[in-house]
N, C-alpha and C. Protein backbone atom coordinates (compact mmCIF):
# COMPACT_ATOMS: atom_id res chain seq x y z
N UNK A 1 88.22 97.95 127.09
CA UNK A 1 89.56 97.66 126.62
C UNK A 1 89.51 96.58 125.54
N UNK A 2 90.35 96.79 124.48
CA UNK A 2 90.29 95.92 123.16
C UNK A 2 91.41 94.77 123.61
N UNK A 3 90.63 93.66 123.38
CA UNK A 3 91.46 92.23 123.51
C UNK A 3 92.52 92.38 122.97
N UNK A 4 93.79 91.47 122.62
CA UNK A 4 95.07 91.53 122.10
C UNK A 4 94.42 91.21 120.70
N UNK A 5 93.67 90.31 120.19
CA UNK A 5 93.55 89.75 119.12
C UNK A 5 92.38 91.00 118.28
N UNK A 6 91.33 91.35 118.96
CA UNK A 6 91.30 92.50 118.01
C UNK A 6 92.01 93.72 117.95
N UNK A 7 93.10 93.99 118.30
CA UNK A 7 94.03 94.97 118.56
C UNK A 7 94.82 93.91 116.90
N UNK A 8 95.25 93.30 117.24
CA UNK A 8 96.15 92.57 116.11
C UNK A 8 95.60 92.56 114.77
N UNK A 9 93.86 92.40 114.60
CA UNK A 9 93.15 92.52 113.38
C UNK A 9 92.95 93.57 113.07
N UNK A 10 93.05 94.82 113.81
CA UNK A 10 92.43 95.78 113.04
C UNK A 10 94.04 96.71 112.86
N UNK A 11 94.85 96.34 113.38
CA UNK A 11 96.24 96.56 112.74
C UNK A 11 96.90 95.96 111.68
N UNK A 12 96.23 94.39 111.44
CA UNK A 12 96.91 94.33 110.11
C UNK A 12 95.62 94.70 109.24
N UNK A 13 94.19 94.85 109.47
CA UNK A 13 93.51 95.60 108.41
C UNK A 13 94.16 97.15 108.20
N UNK A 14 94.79 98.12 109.30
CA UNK A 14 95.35 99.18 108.73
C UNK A 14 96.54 99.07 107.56
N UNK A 15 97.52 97.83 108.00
CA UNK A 15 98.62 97.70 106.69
C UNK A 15 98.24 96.92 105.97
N UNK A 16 96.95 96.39 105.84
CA UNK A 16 96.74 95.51 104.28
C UNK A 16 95.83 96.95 103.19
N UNK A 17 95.18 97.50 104.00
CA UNK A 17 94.98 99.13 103.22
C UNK A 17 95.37 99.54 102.71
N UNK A 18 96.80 99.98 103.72
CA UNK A 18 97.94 100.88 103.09
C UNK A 18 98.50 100.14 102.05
N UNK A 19 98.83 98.97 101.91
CA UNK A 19 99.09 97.93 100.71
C UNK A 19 98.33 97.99 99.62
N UNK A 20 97.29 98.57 100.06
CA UNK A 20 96.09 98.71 98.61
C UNK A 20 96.57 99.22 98.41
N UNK A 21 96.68 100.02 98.89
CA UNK A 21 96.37 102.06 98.28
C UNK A 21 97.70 102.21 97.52
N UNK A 22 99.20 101.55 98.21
CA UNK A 22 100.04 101.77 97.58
C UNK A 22 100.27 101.26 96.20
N UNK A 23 99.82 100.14 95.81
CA UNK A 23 99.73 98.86 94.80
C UNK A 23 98.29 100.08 94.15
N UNK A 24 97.90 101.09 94.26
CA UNK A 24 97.01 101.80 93.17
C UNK A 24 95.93 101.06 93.07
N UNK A 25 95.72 100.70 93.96
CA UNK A 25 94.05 99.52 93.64
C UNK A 25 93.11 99.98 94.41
N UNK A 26 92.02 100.37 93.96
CA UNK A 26 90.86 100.18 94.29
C UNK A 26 89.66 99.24 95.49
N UNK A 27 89.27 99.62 96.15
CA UNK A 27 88.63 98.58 96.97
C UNK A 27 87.59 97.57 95.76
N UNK A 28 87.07 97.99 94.61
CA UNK A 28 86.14 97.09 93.74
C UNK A 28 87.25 96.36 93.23
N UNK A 29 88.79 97.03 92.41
CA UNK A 29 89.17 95.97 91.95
C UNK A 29 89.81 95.05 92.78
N UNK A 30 90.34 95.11 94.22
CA UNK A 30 91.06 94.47 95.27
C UNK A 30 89.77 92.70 95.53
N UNK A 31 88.74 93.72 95.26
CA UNK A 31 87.05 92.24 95.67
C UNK A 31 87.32 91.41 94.76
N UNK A 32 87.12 92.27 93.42
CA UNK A 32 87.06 91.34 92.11
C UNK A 32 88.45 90.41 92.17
N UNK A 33 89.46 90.99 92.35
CA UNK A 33 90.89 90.04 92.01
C UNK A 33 91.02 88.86 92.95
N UNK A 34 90.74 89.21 94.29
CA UNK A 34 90.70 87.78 95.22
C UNK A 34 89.90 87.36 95.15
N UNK A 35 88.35 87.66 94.58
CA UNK A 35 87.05 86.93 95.13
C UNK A 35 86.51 87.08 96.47
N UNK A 36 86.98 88.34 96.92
CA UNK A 36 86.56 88.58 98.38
C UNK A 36 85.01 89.69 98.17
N UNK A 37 83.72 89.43 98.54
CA UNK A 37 83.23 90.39 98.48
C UNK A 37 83.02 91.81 98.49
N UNK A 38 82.74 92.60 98.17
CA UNK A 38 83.22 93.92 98.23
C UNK A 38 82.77 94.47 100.08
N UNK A 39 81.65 94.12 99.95
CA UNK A 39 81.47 94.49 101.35
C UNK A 39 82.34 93.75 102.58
N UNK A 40 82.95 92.67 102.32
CA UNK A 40 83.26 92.33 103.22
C UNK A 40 84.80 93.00 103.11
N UNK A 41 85.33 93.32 102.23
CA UNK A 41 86.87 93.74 102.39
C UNK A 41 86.45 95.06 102.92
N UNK A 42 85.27 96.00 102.52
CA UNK A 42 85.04 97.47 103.32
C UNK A 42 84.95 96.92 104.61
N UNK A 43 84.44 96.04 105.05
CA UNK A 43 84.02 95.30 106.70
C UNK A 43 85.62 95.02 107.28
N UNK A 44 86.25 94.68 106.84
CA UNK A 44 87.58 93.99 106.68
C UNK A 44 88.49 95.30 107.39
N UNK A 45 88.46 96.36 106.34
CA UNK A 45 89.07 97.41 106.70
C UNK A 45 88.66 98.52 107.58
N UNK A 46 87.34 98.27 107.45
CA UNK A 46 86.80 99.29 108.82
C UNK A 46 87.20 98.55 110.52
N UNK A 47 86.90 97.30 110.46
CA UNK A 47 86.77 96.23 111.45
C UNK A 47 87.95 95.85 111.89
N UNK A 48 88.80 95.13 110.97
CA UNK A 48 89.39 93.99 111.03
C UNK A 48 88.95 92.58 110.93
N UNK A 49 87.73 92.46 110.83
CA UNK A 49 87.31 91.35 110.67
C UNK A 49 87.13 90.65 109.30
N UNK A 50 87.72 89.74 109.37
CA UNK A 50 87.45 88.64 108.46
C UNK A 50 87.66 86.89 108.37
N UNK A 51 87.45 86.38 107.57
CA UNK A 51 87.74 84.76 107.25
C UNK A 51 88.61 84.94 107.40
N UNK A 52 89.91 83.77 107.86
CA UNK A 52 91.07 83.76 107.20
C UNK A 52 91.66 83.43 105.95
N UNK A 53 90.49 82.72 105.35
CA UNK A 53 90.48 82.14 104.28
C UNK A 53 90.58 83.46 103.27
N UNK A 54 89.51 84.23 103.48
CA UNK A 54 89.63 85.63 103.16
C UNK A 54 91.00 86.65 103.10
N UNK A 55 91.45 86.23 104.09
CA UNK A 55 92.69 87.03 104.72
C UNK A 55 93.73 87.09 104.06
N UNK A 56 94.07 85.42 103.27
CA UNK A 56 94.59 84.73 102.47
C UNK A 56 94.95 85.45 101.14
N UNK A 57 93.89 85.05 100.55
CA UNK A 57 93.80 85.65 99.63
C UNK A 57 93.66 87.37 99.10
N UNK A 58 93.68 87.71 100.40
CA UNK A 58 93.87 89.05 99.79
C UNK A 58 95.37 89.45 100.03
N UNK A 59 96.10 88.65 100.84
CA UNK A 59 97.42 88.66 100.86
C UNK A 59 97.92 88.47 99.68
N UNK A 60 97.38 87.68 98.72
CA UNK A 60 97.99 86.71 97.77
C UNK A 60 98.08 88.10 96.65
N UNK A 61 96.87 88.58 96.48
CA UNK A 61 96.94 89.97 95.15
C UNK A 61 97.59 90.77 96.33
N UNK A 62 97.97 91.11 97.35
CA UNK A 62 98.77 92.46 97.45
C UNK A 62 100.38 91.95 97.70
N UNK A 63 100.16 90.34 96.94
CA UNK A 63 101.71 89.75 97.12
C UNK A 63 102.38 90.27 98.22
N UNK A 64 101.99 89.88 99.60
CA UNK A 64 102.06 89.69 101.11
C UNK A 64 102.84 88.25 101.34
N UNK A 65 102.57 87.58 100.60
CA UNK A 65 102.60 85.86 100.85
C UNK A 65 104.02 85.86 102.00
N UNK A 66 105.13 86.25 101.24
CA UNK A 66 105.73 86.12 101.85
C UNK A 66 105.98 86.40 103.53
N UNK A 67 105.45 87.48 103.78
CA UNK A 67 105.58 88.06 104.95
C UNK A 67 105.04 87.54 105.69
N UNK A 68 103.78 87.25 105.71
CA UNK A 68 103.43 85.95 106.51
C UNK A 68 103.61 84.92 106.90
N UNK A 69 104.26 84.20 105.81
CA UNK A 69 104.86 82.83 105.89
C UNK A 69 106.13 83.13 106.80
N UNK A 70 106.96 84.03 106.48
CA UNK A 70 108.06 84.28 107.59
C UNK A 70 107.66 84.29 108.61
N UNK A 71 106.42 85.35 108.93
CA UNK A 71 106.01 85.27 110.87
C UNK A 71 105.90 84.20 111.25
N UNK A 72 105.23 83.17 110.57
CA UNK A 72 105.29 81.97 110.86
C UNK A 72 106.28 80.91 111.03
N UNK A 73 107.03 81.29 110.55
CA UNK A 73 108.33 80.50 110.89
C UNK A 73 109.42 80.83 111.59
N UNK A 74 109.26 82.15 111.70
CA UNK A 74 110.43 83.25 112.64
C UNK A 74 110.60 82.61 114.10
N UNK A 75 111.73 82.29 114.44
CA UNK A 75 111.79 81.61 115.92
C UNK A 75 113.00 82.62 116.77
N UNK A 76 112.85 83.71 116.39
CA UNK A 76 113.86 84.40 116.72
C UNK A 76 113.67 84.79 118.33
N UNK A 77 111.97 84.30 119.34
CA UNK A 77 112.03 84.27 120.37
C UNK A 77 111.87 83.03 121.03
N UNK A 78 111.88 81.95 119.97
CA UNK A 78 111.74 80.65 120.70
C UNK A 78 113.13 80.00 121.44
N UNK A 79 112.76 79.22 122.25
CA UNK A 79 114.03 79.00 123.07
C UNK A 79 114.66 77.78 122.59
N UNK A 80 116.38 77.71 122.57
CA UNK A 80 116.33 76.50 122.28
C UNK A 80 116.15 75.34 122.07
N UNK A 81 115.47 74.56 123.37
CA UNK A 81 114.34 73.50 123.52
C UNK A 81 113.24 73.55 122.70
N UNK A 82 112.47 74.69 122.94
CA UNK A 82 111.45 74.59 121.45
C UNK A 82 111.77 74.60 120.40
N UNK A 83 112.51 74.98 119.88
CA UNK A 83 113.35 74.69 118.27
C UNK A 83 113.33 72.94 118.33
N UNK A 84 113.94 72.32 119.54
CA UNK A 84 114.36 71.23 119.43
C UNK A 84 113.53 69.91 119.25
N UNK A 85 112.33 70.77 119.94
CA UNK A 85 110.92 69.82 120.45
C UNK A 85 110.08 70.14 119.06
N UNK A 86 110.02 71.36 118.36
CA UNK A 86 109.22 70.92 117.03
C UNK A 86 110.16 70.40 115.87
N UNK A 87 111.48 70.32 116.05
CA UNK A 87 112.20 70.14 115.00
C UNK A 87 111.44 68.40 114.96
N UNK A 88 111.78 67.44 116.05
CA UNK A 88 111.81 66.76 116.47
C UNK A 88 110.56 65.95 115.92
N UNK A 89 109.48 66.75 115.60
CA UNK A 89 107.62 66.50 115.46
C UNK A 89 107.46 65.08 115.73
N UNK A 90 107.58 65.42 117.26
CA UNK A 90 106.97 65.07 118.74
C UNK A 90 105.52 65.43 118.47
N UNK A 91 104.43 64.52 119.00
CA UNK A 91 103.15 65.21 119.10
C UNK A 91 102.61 65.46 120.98
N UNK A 92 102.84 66.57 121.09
CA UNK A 92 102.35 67.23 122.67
C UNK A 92 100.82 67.00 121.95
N UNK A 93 100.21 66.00 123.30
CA UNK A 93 98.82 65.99 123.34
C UNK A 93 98.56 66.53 124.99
């Protein structure tokens, strides 16, 4: 059985693909434009695996940025108290 987290990588390697493919790009020119190796974005998309650093930047040429940054900030299941407790930046040690 596949962990949650490679279940999660190799699903967003299926829609950062489909983002190629739609944006007409190439897996050589997708390497060349971020600086991501070529083999590793084929590794990337077969796998899911990669840097995040990597991850990054290939968001950045399939102009993703945004969408990410929203998941990250989306609190649409956090509970009131947690809204309140990071608004707050309290440090929970």
């Amino acid at each position: 059985m596949k962990t949650m987290s490679k279940h999660l990588a190799e699903q967003a390697a299926r829609a950062m693909k489909k983002r190629r493919i739609a944006l007409n790009m190439k897996q050589t020119e997708a390497a060349a434009r971020s600086g991501v190796a070529l083999g590793t974005l084929q590794k990337f998309e077969r796998t899911g695996n990669i840097s995040l650093e990597r991850f990054f930047r290939l968001c950045h040429i399939y102009k993703m940025e945004s969408q990410i940054t929203a998941a990250f900030e989306q609190r649409d299941s956090w509970t009131l108290e947690q809204i309140k407790r990071a608004d707050s930046k309290r440090i929970v040690r």
